[in-house]
N, C-alpha and C. Protein backbone atom coordinates (compact mmCIF):
# COMPACT_ATOMS: atom_id res chain seq x y z
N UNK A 1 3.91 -31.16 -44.01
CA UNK A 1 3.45 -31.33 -42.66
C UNK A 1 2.84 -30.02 -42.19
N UNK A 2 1.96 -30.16 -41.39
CA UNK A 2 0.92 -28.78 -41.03
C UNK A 2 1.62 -28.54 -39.69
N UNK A 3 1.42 -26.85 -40.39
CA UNK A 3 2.25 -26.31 -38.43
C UNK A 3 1.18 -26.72 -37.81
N UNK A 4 1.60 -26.59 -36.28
CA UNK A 4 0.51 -27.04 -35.25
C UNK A 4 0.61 -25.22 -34.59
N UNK A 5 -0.23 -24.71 -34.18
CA UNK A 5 -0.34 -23.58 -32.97
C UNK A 5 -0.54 -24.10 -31.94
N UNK A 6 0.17 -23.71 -30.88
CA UNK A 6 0.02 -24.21 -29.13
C UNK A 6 -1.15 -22.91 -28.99
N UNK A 7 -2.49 -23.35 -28.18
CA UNK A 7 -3.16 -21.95 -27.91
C UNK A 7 -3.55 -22.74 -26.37
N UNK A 8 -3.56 -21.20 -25.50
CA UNK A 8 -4.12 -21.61 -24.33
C UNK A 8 -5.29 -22.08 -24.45
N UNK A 9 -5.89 -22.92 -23.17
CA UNK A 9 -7.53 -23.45 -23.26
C UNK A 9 -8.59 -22.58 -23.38
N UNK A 10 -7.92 -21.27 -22.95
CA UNK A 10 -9.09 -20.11 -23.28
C UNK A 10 -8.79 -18.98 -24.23
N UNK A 11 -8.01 -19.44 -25.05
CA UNK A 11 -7.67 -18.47 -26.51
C UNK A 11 -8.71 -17.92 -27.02
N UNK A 12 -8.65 -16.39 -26.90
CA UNK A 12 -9.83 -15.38 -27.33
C UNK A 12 -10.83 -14.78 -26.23
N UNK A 13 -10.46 -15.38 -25.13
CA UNK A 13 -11.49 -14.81 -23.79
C UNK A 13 -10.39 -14.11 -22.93
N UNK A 14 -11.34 -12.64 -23.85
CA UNK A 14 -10.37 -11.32 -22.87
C UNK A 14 -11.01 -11.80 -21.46
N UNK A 15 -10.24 -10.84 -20.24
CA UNK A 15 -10.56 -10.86 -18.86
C UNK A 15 -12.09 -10.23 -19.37
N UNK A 16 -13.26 -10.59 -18.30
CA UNK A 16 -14.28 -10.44 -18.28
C UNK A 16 -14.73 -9.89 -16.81
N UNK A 17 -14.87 -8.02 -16.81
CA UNK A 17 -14.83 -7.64 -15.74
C UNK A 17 -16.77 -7.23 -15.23
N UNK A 18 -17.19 -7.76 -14.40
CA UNK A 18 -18.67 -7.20 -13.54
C UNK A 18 -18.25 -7.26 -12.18
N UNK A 19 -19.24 -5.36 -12.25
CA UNK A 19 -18.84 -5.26 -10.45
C UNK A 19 -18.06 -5.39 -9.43
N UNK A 20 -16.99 -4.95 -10.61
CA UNK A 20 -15.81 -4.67 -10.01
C UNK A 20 -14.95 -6.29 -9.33
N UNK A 21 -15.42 -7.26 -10.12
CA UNK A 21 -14.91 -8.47 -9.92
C UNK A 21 -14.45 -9.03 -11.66
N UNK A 22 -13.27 -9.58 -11.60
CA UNK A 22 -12.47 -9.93 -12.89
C UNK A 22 -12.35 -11.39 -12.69
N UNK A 23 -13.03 -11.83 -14.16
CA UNK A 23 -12.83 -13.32 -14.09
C UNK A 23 -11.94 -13.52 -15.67
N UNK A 24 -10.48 -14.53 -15.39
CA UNK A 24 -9.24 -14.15 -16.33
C UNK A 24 -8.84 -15.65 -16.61
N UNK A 25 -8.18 -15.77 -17.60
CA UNK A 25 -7.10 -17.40 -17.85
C UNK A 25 -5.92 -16.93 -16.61
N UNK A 26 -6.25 -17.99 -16.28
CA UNK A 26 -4.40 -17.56 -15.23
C UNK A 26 -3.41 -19.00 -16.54
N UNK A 27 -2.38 -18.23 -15.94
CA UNK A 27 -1.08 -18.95 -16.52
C UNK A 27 -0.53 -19.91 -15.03
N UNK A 28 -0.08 -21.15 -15.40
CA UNK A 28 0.02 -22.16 -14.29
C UNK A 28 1.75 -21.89 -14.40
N UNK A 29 2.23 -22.46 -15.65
CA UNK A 29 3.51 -22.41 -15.99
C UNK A 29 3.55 -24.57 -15.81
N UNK A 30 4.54 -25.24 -15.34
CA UNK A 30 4.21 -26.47 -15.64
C UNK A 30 3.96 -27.11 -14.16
N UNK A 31 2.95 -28.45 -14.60
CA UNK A 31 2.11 -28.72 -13.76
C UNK A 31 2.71 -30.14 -13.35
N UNK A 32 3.12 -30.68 -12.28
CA UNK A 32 3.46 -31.84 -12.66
C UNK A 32 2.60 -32.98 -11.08
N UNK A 33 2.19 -34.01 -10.96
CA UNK A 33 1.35 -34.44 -10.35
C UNK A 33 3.02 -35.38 -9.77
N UNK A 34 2.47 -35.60 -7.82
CA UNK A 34 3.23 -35.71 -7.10
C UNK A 34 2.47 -36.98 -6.62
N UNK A 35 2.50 -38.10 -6.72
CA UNK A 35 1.87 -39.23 -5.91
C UNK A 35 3.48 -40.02 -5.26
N UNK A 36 3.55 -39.66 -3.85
CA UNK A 36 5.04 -40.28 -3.42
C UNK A 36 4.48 -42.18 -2.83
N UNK A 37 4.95 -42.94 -3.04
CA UNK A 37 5.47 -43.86 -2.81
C UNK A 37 5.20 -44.23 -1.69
N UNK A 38 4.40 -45.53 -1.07
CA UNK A 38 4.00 -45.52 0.47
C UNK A 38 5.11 -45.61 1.22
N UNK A 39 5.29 -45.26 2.16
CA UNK A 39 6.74 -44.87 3.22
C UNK A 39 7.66 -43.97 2.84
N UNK A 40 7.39 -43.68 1.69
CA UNK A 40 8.51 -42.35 1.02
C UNK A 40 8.36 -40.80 1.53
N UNK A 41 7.25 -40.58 1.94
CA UNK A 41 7.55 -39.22 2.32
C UNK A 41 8.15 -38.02 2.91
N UNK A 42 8.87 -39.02 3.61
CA UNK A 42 10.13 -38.07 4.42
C UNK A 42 11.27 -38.34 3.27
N UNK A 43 11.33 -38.64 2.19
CA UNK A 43 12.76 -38.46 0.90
C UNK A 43 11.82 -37.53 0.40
N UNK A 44 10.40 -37.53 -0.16
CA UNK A 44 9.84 -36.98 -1.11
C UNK A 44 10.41 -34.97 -0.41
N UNK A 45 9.95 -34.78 0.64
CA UNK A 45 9.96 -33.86 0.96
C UNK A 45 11.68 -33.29 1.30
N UNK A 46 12.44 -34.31 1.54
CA UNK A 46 14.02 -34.17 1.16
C UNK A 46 14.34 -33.75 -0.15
N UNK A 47 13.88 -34.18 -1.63
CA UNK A 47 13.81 -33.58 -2.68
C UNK A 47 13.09 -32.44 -2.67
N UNK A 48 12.26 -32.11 -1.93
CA UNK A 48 11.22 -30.91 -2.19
C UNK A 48 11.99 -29.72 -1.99
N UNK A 49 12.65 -30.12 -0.75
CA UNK A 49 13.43 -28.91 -0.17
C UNK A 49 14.87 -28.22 -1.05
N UNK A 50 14.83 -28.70 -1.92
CA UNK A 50 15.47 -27.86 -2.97
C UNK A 50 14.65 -26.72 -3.49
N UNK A 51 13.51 -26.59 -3.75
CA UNK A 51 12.84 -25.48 -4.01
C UNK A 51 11.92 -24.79 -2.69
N UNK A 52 12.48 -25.31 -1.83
CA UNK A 52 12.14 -24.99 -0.44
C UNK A 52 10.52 -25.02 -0.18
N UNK A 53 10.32 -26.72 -0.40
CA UNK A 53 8.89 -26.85 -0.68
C UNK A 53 8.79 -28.48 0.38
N UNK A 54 7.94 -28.31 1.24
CA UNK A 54 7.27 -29.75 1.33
C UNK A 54 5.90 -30.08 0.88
N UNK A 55 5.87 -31.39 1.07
CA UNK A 55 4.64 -32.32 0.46
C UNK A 55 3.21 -31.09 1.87
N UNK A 56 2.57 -30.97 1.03
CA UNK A 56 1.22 -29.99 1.65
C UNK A 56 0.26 -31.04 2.56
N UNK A 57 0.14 -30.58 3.91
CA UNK A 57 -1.07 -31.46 4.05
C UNK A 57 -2.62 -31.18 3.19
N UNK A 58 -3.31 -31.79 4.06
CA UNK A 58 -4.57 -31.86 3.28
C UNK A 58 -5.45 -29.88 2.93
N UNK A 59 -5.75 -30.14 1.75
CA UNK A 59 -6.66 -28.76 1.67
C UNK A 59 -5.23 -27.96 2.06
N UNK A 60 -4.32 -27.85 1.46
CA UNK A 60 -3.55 -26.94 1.86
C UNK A 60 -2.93 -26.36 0.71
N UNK A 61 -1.23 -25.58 0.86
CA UNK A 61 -0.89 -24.82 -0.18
C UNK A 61 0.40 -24.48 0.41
N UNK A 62 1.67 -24.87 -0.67
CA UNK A 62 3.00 -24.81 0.04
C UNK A 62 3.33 -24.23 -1.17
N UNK A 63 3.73 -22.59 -0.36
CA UNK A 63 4.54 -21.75 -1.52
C UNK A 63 5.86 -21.33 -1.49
N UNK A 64 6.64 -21.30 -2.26
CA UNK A 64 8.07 -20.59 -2.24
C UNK A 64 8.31 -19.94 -3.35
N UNK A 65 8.47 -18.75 -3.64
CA UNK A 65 8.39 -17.90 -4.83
C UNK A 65 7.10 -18.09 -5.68
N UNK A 66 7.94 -18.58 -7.14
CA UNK A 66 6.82 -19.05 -8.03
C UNK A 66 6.35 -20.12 -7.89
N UNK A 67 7.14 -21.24 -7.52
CA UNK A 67 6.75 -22.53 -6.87
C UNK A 67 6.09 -22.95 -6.07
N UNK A 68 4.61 -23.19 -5.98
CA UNK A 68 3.98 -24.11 -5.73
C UNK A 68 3.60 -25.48 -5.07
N UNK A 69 3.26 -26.25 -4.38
CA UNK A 69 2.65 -27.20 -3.88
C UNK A 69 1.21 -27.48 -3.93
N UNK A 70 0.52 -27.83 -4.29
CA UNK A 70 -0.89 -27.97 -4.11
C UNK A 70 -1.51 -29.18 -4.33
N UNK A 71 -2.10 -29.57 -2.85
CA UNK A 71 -2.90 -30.67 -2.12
C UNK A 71 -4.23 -30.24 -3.62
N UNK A 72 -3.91 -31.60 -3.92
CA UNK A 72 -4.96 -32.23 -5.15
C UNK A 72 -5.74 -33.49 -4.53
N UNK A 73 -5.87 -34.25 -3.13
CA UNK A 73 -6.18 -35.02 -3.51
C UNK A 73 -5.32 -36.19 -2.21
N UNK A 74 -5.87 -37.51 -1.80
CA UNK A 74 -5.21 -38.35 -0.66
C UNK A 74 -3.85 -38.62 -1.44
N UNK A 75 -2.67 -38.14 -0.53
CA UNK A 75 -1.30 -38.41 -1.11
C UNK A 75 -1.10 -38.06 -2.62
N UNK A 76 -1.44 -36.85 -2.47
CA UNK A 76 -1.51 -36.51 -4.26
C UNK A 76 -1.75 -35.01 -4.18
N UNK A 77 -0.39 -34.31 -4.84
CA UNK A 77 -0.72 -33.18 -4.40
C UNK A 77 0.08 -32.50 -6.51
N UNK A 78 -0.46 -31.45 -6.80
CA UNK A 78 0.45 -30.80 -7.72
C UNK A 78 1.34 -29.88 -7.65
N UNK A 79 2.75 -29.79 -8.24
CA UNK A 79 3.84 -29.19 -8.11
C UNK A 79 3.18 -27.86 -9.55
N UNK A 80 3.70 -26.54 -8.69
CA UNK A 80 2.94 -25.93 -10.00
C UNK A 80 4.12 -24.94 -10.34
N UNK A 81 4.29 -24.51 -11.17
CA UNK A 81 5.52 -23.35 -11.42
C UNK A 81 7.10 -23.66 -11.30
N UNK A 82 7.12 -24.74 -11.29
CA UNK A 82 9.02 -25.10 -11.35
C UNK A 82 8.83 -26.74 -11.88
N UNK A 83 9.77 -26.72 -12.38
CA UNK A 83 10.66 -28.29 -12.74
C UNK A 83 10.54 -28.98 -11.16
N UNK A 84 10.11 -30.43 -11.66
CA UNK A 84 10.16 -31.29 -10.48
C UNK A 84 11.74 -31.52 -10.13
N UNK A 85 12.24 -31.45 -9.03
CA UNK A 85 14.08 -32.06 -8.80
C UNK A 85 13.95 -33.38 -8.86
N UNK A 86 15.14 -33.67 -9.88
CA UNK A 86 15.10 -35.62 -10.30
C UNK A 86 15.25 -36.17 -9.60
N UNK A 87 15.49 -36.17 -8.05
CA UNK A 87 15.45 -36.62 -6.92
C UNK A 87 13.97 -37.34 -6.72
N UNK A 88 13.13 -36.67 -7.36
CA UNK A 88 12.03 -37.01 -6.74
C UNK A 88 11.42 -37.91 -7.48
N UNK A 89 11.71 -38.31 -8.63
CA UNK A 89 11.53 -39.37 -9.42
C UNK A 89 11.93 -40.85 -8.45
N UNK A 90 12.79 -40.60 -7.92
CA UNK A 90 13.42 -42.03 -6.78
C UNK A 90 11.94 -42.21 -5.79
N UNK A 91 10.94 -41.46 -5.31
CA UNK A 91 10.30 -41.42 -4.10
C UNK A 91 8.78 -41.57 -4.59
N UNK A 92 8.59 -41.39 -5.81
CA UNK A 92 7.31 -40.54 -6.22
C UNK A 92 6.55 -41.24 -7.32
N UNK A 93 5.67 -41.05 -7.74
CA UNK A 93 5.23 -41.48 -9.01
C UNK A 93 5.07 -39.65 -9.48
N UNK A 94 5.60 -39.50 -10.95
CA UNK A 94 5.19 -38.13 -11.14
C UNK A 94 4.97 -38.26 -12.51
N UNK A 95 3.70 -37.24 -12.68
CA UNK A 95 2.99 -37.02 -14.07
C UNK A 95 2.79 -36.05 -14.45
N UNK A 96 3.48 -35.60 -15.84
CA UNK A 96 2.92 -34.10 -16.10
C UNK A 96 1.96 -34.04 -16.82
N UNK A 97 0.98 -32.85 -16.31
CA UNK A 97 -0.37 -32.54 -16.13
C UNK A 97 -0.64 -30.97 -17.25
N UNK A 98 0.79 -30.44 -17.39
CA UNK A 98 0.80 -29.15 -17.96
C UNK A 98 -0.48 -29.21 -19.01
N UNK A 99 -0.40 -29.51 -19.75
CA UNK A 99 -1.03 -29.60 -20.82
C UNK A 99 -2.59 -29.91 -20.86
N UNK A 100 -3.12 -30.34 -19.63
CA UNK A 100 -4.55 -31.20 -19.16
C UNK A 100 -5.15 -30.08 -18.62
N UNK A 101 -4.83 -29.19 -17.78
CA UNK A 101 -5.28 -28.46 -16.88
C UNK A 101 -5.72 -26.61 -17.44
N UNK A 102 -6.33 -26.18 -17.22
CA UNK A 102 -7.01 -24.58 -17.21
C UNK A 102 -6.78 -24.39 -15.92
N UNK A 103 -6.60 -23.09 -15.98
CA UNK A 103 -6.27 -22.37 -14.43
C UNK A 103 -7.47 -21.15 -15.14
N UNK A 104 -8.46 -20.64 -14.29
CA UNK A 104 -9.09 -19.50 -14.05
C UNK A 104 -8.84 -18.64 -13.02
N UNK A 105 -8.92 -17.41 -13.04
CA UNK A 105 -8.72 -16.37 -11.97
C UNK A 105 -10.16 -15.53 -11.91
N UNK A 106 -10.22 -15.44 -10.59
CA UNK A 106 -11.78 -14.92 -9.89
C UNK A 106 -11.18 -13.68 -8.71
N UNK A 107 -11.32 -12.52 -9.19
CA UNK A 107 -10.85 -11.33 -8.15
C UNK A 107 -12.05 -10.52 -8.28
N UNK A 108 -11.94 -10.08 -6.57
CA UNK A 108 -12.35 -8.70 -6.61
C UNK A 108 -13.83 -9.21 -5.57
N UNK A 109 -14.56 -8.06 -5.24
CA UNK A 109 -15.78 -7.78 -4.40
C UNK A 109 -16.45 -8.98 -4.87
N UNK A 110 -17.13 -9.28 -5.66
CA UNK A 110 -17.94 -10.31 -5.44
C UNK A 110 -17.58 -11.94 -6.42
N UNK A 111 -16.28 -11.91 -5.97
CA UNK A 111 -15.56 -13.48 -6.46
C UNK A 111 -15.93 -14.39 -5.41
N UNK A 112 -16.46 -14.50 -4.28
CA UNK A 112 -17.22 -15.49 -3.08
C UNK A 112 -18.08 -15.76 -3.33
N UNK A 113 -18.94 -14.58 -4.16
CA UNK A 113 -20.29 -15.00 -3.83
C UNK A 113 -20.44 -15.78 -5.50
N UNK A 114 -19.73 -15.36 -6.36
CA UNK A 114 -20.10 -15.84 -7.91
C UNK A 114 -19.74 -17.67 -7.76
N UNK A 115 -18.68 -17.60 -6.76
CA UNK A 115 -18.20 -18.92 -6.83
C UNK A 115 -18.96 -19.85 -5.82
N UNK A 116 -19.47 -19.29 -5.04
CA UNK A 116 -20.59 -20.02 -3.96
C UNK A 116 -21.88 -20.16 -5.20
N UNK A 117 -22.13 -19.76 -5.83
CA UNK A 117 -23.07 -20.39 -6.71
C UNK A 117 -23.28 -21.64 -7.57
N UNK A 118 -22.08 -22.03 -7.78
CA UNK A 118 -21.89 -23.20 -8.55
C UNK A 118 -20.67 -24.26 -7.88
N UNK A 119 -20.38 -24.03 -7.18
CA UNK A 119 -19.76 -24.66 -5.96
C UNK A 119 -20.65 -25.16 -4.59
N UNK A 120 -20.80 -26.16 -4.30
CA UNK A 120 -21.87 -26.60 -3.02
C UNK A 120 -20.57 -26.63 -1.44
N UNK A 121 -19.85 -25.31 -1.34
CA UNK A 121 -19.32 -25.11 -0.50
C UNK A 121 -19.30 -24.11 0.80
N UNK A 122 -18.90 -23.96 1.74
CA UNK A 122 -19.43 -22.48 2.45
C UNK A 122 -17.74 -21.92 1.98
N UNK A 123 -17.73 -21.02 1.26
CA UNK A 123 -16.18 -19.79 0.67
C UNK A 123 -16.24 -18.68 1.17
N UNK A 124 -17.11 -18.60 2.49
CA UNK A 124 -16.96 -17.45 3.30
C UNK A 124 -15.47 -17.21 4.06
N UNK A 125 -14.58 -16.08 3.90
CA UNK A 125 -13.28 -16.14 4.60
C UNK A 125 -13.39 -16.92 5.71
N UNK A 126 -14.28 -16.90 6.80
CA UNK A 126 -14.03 -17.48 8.00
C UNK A 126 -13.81 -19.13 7.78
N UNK A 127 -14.69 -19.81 6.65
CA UNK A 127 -14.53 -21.00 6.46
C UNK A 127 -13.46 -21.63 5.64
N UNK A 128 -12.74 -20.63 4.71
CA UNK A 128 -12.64 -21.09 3.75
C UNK A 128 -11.33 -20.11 3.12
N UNK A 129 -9.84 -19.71 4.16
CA UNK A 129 -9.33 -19.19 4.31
C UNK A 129 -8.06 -18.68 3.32
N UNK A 130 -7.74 -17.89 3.02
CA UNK A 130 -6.29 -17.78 2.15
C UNK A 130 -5.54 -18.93 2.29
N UNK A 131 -4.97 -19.69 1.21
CA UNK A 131 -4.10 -20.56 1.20
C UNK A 131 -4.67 -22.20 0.88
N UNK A 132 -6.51 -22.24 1.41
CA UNK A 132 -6.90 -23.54 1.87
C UNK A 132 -7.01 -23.82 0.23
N UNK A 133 -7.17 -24.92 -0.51
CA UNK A 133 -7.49 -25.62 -1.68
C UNK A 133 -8.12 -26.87 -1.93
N UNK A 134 -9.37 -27.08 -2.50
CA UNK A 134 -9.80 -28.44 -2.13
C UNK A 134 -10.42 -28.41 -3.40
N UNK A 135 -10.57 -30.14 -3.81
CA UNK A 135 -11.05 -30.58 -5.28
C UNK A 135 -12.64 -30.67 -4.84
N UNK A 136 -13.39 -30.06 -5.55
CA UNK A 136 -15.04 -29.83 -5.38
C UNK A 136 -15.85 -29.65 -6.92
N UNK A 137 -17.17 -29.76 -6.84
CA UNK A 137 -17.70 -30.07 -7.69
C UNK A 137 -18.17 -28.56 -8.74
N UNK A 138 -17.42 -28.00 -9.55
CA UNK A 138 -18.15 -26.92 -10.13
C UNK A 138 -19.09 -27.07 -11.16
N UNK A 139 -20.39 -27.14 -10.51
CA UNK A 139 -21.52 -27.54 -11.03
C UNK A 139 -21.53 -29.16 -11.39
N UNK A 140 -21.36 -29.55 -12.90
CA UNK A 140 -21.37 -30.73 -13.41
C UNK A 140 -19.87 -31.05 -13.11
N UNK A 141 -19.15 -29.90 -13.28
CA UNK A 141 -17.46 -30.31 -13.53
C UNK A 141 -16.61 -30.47 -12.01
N UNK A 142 -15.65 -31.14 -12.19
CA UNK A 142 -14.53 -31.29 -11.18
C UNK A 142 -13.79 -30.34 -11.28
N UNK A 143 -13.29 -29.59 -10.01
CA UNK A 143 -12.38 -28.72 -10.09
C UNK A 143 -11.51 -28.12 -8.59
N UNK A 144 -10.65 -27.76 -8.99
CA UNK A 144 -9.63 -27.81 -8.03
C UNK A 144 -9.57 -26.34 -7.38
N UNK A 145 -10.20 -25.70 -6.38
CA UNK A 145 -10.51 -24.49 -6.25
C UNK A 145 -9.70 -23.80 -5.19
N UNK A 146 -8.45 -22.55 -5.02
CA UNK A 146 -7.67 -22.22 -4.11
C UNK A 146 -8.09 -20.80 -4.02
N UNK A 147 -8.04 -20.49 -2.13
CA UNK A 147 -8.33 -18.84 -2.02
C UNK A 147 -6.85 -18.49 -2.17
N UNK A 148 -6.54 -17.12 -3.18
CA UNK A 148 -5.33 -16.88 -3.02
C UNK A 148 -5.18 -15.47 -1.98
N UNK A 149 -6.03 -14.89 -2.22
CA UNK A 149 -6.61 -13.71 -1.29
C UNK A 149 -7.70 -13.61 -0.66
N UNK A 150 -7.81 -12.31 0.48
CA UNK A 150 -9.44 -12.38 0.62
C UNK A 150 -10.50 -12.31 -0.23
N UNK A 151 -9.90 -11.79 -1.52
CA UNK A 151 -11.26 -11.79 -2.64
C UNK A 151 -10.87 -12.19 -3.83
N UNK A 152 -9.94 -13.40 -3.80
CA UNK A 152 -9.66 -13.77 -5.15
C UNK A 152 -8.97 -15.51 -4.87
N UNK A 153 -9.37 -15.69 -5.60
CA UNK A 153 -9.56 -17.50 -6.05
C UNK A 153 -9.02 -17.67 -7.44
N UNK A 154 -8.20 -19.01 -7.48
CA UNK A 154 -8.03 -19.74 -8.53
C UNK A 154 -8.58 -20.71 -9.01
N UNK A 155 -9.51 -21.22 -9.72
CA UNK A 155 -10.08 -22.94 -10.05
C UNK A 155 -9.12 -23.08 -11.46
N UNK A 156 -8.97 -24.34 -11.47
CA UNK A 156 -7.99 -25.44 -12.26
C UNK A 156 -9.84 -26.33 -12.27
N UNK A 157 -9.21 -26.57 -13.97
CA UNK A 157 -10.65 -27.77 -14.69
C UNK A 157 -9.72 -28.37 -15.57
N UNK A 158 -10.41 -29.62 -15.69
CA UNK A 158 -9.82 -30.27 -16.62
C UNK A 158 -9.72 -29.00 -17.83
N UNK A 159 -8.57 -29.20 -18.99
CA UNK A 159 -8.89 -28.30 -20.11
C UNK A 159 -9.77 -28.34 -21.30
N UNK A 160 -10.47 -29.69 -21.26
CA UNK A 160 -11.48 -29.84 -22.15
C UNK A 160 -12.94 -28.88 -21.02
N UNK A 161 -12.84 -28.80 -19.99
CA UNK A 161 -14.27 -28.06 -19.42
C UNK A 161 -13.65 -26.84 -19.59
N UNK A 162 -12.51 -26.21 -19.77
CA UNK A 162 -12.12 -24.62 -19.57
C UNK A 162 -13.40 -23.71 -19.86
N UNK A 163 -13.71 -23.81 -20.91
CA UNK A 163 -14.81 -23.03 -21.70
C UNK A 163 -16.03 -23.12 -20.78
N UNK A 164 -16.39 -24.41 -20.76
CA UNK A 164 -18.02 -24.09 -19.67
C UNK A 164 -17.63 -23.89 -18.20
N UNK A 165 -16.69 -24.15 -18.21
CA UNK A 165 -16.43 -23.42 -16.34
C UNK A 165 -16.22 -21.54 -16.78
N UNK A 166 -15.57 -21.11 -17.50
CA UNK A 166 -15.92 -19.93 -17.92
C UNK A 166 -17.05 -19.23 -18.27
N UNK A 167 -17.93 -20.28 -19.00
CA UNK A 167 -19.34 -19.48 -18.93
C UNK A 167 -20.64 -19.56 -17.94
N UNK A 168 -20.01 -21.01 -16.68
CA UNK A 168 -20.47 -21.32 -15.67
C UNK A 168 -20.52 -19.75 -14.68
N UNK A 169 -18.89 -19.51 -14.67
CA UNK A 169 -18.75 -18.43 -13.64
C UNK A 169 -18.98 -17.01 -14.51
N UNK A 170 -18.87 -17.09 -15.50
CA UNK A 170 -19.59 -15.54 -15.97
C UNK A 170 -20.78 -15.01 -16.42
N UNK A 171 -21.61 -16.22 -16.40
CA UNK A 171 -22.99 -16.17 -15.96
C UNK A 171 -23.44 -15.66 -14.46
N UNK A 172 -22.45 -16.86 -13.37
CA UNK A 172 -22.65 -15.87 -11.80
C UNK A 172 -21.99 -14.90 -12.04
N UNK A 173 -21.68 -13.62 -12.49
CA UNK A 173 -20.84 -12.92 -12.15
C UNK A 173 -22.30 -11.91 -12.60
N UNK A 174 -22.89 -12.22 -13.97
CA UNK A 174 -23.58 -11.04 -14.70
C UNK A 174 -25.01 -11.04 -13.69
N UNK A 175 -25.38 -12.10 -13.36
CA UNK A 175 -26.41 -12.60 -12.37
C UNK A 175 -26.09 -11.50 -11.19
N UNK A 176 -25.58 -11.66 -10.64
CA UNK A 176 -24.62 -10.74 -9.18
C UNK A 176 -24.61 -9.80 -9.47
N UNK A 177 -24.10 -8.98 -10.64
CA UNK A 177 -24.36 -7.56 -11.73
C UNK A 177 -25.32 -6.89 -11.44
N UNK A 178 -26.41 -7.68 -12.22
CA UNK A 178 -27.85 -7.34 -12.25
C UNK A 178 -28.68 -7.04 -11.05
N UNK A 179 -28.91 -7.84 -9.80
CA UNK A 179 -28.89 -7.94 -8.60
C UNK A 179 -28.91 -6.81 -8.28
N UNK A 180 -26.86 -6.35 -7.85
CA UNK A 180 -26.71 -5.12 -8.07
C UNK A 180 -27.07 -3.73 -8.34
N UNK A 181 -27.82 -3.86 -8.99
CA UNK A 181 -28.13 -2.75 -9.93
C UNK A 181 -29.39 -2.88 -9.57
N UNK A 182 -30.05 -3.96 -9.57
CA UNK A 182 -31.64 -3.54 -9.52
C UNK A 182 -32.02 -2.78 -7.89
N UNK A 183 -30.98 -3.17 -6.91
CA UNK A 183 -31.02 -2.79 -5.34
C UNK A 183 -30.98 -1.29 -5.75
C-alpha cells in the first residue's frame, strides 16, 4: 500500500513579499460548516456558548481566542479553529469543510489595493471594516474574503483554486510594485 503525504493546498509557495505587502498560506486549523435548523437558533447559539461563540450575523465575524465564527453565507456561517460542541449536532446541520478550503493571507501597505483588483468590491476601511467578511467573486473564483486588520485580509477558495487565487493576487501585488517604482 502507498504512503499517502497530507500537503497543504499551497505546498512549496514561500510567503511572497512586494512593497512591503506579504501574500502567505494561512493555516485555518478545522473548518466545520454551521447550517442550524429553521427555529433552532436560539439552541444553536446555546451550544455555541461553550466556546463563547454565537451564530454571526450577516458579513460578520464572532471571535473568542482561536475560535472563530464566520458568516459564509444566508444561515450558514463557518466554525473555524475549534471542534464543533456535540450539542450542536441536535440544532444544526454540520459539515466538515477542513480539507476543501485554502486560507490566504494579504498584509501590509498595499493588501486593499491588490485585492480591489480582482475583487468587484469597494475594501476601502471606511467601507469595508475590520471584522466584516463576505463571499465575493475573486475574479473567475468564489471566495470568502475577511478584513482582519487595517491592512490585512484573509480569502478562503475552494482548495482546488488555491493556486490561481495565488497567482491571481501576486500578479496584483507585482503590478502595484512596478507602479511604485516607476512614480
Amino acid at each position: 500500500m502507498p504512503d499517502l503525504i497530507a500537503k497543504s493546498p499551497l505546498a512549496g509557495h514561500a510567503p511572497l513579499a512586494r512593497a512591503g505587502t506579504t501574500l502567505a498560506e494561512g493555516a485555518a486549523g478545522p473548518i466545520t460548516s454551521i447550517a442550524p435548523y429553521p427555529g433552532r437558533k436560539p439552541q444553536v447559539d446555546a451550544a455555541l456558548a461553550s466556546l463563547g461563540l454565537s451564530f454571526p450575523e450577516p458579513n460578520t465575524v464572532v471571535t473568542q481566542g482561536a475560535a472563530r465564527l464566520l458568516w459564509t453565507g444566508r444561515e450558514m456561517a463557518f466554525l473555524i479553529g475549534a471542534e464543533a460542541p456535540l450539542a450542536l449536532a441536535d440544532h444544526a446541520a454540520l459539515t466538515d469543510q477542513t480539507d476543501g478550503w485554502a486560507l490566504l493571507t494579504l498584509s501590509g501597505p498595499m493588501a486593499e489595493a491588490a485585492l480591489m483588483r480582482p475583487v468587484p468590491l469597494d475594501l476601502r476601511l471606511s467601507a469595508f471594516p475590520v471584522g466584516r467578511t463576505t463571499r465575493t467573486p475573486l475574479n473567475h473564483m468564489q471566495a470568502i474574503l475577511t478584513r482582519t486588520a487595517p491592512d490585512a485580509f484573509e480569502v478562503m477558495v475552494f482548495r482546488s483554486m488555491a493556486r490561481t487565487a495565488w497567482a491571481e493576487l501576486a500578479e496584483a501585488l507585482e503590478v502595484l510594485e512596478a507602479r511604485a517604482k516607476a512614480i
